[in-house]
PDB file of N, CA and C in Angstrom:
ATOM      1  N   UNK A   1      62.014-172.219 -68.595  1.00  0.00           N
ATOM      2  CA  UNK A   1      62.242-170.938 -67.958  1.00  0.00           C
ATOM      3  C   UNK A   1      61.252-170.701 -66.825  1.00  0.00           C
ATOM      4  N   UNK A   2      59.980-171.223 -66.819  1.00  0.00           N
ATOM      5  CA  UNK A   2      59.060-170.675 -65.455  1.00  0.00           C
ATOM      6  C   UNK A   2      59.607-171.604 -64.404  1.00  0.00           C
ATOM      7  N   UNK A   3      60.099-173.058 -64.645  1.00  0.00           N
ATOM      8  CA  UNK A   3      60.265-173.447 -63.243  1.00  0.00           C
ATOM      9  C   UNK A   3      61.748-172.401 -62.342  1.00  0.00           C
ATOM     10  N   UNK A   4      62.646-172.186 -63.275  1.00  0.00           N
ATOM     11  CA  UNK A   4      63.795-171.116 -62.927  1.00  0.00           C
ATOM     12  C   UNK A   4      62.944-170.011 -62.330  1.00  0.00           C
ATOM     13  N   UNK A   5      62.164-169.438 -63.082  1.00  0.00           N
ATOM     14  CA  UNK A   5      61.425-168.260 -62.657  1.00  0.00           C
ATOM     15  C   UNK A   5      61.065-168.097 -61.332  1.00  0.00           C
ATOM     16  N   UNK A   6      60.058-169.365 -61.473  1.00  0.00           N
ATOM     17  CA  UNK A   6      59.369-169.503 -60.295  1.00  0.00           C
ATOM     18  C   UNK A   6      60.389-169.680 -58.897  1.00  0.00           C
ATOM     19  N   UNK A   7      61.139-170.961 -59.252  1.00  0.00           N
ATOM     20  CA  UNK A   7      61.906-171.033 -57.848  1.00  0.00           C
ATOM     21  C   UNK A   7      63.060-169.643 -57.439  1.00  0.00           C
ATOM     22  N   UNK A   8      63.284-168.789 -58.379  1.00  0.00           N
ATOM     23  CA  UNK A   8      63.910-168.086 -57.857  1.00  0.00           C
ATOM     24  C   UNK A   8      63.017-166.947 -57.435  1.00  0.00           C
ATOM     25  N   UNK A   9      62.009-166.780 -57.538  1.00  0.00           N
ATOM     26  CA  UNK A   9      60.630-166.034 -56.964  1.00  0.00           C
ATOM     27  C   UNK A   9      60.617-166.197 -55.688  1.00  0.00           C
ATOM     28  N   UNK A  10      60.729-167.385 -55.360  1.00  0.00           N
ATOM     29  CA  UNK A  10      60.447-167.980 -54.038  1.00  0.00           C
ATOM     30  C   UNK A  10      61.425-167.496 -53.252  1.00  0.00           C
ATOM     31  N   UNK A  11      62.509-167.159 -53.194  1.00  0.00           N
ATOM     32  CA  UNK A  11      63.549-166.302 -52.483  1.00  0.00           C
ATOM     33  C   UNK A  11      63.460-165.102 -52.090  1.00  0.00           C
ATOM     34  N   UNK A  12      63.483-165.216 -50.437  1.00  0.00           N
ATOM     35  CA  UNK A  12      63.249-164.072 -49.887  1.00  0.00           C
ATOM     36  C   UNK A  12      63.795-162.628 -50.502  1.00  0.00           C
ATOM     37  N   UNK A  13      65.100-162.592 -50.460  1.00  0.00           N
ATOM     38  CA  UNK A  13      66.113-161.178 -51.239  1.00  0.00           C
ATOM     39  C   UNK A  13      65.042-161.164 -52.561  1.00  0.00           C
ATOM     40  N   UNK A  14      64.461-161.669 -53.526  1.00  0.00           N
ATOM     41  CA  UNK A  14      64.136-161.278 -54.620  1.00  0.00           C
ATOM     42  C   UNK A  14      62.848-160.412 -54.633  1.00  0.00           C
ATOM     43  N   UNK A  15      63.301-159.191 -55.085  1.00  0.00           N
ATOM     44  CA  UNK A  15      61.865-158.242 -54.621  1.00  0.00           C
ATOM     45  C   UNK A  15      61.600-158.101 -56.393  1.00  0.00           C
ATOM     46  N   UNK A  16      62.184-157.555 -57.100  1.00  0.00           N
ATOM     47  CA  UNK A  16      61.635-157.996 -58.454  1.00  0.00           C
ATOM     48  C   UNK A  16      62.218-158.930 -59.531  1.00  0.00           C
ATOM     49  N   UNK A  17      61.924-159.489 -59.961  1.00  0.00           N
ATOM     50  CA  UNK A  17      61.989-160.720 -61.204  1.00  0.00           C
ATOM     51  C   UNK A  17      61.393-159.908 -62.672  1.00  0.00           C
ATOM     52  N   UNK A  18      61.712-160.283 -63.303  1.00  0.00           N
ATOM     53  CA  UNK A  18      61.216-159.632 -65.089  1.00  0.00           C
ATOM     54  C   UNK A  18      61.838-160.774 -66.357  1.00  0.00           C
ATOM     55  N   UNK A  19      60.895-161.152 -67.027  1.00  0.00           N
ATOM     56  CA  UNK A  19      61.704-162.124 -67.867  1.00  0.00           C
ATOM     57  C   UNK A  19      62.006-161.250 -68.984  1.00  0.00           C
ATOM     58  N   UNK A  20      63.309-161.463 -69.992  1.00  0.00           N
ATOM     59  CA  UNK A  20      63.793-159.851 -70.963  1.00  0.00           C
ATOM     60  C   UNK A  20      63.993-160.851 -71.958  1.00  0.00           C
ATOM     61  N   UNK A  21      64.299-160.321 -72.991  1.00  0.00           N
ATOM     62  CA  UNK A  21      64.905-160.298 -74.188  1.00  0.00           C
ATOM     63  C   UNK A  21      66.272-159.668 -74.288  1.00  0.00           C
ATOM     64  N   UNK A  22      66.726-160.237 -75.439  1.00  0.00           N
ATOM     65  CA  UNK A  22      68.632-160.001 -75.308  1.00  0.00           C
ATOM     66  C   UNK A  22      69.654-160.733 -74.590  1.00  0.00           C
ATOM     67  N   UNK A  23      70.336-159.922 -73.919  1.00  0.00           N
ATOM     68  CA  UNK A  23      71.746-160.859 -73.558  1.00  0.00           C
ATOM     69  C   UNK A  23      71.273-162.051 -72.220  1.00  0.00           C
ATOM     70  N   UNK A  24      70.214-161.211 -71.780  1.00  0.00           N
ATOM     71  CA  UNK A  24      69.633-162.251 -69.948  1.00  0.00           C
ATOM     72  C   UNK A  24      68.287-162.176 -70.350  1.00  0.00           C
ATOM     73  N   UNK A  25      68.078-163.920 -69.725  1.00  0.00           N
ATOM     74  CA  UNK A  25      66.419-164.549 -69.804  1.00  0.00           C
ATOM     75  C   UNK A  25      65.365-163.678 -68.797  1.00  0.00           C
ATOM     76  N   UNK A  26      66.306-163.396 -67.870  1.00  0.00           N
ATOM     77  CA  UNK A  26      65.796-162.752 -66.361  1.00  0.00           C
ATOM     78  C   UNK A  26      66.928-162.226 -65.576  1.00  0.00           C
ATOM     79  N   UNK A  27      66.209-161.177 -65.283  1.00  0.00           N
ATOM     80  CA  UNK A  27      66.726-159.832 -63.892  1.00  0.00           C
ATOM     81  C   UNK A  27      66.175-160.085 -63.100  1.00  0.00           C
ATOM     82  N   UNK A  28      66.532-159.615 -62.335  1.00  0.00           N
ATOM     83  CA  UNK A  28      66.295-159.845 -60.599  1.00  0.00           C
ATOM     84  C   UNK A  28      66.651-158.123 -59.879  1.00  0.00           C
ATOM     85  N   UNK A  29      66.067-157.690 -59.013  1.00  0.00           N
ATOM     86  CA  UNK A  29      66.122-156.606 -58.235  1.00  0.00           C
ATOM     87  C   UNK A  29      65.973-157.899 -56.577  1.00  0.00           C
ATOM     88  N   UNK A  30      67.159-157.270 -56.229  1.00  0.00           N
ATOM     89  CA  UNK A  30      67.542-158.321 -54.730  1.00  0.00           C
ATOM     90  C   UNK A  30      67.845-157.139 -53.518  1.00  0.00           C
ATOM     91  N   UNK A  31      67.197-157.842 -52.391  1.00  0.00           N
ATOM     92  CA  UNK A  31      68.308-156.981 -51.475  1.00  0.00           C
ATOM     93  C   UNK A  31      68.410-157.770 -50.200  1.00  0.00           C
ATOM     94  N   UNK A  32      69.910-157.406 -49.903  1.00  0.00           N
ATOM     95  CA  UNK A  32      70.763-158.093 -49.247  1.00  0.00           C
ATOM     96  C   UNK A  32      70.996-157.473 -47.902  1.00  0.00           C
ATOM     97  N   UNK A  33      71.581-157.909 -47.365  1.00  0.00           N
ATOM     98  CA  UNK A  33      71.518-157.211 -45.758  1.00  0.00           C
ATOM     99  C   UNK A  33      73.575-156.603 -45.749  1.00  0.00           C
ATOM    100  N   UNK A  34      74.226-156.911 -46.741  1.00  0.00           N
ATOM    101  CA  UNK A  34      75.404-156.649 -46.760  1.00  0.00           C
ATOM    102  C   UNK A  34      76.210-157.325 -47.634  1.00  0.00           C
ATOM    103  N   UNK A  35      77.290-157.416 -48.258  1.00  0.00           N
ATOM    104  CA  UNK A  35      77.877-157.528 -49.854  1.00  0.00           C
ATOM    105  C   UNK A  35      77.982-159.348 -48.887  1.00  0.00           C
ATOM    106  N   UNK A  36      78.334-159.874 -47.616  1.00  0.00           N
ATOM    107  CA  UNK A  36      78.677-161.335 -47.792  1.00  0.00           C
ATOM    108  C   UNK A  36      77.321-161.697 -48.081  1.00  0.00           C
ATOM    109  N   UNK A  37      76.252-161.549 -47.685  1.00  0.00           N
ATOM    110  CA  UNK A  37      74.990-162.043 -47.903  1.00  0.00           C
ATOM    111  C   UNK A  37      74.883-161.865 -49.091  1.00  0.00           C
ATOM    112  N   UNK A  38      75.222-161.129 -50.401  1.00  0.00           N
ATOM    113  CA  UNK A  38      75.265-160.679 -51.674  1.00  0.00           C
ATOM    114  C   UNK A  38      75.610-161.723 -51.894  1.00  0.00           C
ATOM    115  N   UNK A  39      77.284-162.193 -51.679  1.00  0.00           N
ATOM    116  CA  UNK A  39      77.946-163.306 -52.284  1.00  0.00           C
ATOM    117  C   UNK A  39      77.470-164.597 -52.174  1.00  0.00           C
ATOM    118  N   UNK A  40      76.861-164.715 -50.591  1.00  0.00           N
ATOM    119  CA  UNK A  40      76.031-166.003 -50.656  1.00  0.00           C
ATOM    120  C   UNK A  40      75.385-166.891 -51.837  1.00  0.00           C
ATOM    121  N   UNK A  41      74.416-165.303 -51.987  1.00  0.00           N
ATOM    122  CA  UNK A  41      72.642-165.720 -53.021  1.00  0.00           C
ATOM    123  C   UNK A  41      73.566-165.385 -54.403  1.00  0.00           C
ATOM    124  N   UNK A  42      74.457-164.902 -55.105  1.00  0.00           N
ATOM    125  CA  UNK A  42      75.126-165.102 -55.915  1.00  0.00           C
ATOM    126  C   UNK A  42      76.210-166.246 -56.419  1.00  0.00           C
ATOM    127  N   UNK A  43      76.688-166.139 -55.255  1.00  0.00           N
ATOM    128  CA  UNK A  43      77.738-167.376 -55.534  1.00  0.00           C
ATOM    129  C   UNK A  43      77.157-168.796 -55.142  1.00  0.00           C
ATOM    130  N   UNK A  44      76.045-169.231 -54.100  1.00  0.00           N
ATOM    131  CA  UNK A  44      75.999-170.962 -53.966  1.00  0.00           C
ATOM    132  C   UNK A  44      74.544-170.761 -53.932  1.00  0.00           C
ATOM    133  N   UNK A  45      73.348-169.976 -53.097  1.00  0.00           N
ATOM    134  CA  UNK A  45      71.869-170.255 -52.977  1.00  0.00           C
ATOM    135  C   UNK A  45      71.346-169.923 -54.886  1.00  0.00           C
ATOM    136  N   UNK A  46      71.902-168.869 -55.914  1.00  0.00           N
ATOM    137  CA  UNK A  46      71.013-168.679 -57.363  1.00  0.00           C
ATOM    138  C   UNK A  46      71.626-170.034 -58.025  1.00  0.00           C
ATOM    139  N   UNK A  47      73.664-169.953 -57.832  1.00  0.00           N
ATOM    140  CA  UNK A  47      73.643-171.406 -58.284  1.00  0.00           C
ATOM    141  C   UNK A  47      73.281-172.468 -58.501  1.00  0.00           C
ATOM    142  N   UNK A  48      72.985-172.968 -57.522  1.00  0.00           N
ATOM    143  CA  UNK A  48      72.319-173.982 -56.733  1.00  0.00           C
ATOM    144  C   UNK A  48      70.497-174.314 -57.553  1.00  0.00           C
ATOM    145  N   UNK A  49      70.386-173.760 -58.098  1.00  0.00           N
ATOM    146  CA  UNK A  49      68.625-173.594 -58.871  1.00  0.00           C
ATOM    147  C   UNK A  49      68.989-174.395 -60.077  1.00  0.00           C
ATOM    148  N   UNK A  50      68.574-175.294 -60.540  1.00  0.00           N
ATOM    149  CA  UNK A  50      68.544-175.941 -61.283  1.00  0.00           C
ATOM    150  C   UNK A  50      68.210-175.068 -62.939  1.00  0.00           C
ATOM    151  N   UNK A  51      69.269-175.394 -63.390  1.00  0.00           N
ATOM    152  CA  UNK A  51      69.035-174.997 -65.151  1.00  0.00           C
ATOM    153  C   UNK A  51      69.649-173.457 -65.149  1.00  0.00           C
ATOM    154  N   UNK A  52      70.071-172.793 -63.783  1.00  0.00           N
ATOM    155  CA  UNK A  52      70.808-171.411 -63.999  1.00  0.00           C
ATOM    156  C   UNK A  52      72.326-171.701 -64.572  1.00  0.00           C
ATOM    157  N   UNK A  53      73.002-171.069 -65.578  1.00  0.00           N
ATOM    158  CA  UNK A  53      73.922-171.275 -65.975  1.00  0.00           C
ATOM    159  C   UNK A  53      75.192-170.214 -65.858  1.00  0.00           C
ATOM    160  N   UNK A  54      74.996-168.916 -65.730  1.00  0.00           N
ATOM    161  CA  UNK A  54      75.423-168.080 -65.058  1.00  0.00           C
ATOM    162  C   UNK A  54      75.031-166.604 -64.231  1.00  0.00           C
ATOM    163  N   UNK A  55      75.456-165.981 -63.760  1.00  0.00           N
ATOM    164  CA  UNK A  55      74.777-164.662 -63.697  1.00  0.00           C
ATOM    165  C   UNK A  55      75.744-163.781 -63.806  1.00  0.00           C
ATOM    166  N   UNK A  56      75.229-162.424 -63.467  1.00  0.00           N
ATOM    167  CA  UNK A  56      75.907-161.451 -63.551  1.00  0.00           C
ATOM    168  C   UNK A  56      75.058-159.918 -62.806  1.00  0.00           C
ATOM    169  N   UNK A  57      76.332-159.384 -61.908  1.00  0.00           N
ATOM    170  CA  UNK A  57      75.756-158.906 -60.913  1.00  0.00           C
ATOM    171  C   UNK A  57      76.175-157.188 -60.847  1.00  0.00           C
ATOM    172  N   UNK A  58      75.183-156.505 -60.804  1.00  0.00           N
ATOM    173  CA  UNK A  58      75.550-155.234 -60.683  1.00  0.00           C
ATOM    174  C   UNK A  58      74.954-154.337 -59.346  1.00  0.00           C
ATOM    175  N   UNK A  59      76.191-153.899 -58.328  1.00  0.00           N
ATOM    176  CA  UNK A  59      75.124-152.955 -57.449  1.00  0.00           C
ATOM    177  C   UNK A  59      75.169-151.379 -57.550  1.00  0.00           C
ATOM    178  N   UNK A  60      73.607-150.934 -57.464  1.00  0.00           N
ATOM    179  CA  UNK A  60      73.621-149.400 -57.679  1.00  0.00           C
ATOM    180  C   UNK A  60      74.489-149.174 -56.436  1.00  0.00           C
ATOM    181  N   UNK A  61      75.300-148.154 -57.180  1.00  0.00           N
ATOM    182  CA  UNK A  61      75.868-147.079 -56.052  1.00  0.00           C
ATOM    183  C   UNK A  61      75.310-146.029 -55.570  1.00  0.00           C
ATOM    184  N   UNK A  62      74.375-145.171 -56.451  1.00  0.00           N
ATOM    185  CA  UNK A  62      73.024-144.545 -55.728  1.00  0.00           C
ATOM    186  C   UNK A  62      71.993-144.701 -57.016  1.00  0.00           C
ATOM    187  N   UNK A  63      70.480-144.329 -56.189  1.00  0.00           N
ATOM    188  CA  UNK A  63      69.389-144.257 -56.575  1.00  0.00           C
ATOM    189  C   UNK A  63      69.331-142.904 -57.085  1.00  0.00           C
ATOM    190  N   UNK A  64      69.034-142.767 -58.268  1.00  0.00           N
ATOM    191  CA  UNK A  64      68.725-141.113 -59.138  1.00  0.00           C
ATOM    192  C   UNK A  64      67.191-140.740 -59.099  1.00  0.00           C
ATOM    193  N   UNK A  65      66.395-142.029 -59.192  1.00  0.00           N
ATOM    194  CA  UNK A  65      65.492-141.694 -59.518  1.00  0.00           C
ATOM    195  C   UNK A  65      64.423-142.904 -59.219  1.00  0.00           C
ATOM    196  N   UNK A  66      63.441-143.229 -58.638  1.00  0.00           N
ATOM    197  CA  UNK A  66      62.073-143.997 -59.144  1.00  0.00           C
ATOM    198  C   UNK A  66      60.995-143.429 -59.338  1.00  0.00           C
ATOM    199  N   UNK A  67      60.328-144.672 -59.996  1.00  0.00           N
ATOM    200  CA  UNK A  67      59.047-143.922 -60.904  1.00  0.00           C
ATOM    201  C   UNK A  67      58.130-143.943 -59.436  1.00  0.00           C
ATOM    202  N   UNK A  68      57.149-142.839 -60.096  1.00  0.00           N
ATOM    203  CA  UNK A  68      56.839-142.352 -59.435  1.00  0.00           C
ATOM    204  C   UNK A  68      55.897-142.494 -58.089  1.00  0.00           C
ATOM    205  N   UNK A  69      55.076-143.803 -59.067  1.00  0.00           N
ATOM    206  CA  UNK A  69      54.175-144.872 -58.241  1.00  0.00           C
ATOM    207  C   UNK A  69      54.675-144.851 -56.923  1.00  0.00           C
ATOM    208  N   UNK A  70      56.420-145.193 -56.973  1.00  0.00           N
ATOM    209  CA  UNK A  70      56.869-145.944 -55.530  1.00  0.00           C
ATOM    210  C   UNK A  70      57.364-144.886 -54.367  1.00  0.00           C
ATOM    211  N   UNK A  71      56.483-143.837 -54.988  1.00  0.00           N
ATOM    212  CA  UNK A  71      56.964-142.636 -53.977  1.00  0.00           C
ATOM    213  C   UNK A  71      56.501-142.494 -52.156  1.00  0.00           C
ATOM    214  N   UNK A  72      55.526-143.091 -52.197  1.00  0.00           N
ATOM    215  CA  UNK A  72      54.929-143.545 -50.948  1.00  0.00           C
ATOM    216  C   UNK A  72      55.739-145.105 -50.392  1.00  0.00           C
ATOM    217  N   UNK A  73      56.262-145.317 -51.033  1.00  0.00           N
ATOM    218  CA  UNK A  73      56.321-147.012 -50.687  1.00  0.00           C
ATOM    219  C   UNK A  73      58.091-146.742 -50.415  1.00  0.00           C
ATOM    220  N   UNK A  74      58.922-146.097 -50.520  1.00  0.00           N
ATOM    221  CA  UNK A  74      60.015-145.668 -50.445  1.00  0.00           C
ATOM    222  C   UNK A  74      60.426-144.870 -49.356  1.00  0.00           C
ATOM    223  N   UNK A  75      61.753-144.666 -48.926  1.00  0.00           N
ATOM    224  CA  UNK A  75      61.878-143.173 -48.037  1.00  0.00           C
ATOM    225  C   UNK A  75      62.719-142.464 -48.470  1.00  0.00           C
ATOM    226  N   UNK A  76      62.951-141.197 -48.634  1.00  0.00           N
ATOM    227  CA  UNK A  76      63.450-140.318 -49.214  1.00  0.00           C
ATOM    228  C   UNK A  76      65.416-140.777 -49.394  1.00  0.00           C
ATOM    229  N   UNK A  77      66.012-140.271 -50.368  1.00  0.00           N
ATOM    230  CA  UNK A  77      67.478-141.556 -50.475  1.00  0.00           C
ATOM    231  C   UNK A  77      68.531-139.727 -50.247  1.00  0.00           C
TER     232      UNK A  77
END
């Protein structure tokens, strides 16, 4: 799992990584410049990583809420 980890770290779109427990080894928080660039790093660049076996992809439709830390680091949504 760390070499997966790691190389998918290394990808620009990946702003957070988290390794979990339950149904997925690892999440990812990505961002994309538009849904084909989505499909890209979903469909052939996460593929493409050796030992990934599938994923599964969800995009927020809006932001409700972040904690609070990232209140400076954000712009108002």
């Amino acid at each position: 799992m760390g070499d997966i980890a790691a190389a998918l770290t290394q990808l620009d779109e990946v702003e957070i990584a988290v390794l979990t427990t339950g149904s997925f080894d690892l999440m990812l928080e990505v961002a994309c410049r538009d849904r084909e660039h989505l499909a890209a790093l979903v469909g052939t660049i996460i593929p493409s990583i050796p030992g990934i076996i599938s994923t599964e992809t969800t995009i927020y439709q809006r932001v409700v809420k972040l904690p609070q830390s990232w209140s400076g680091l954000v712009r108002k949504m």
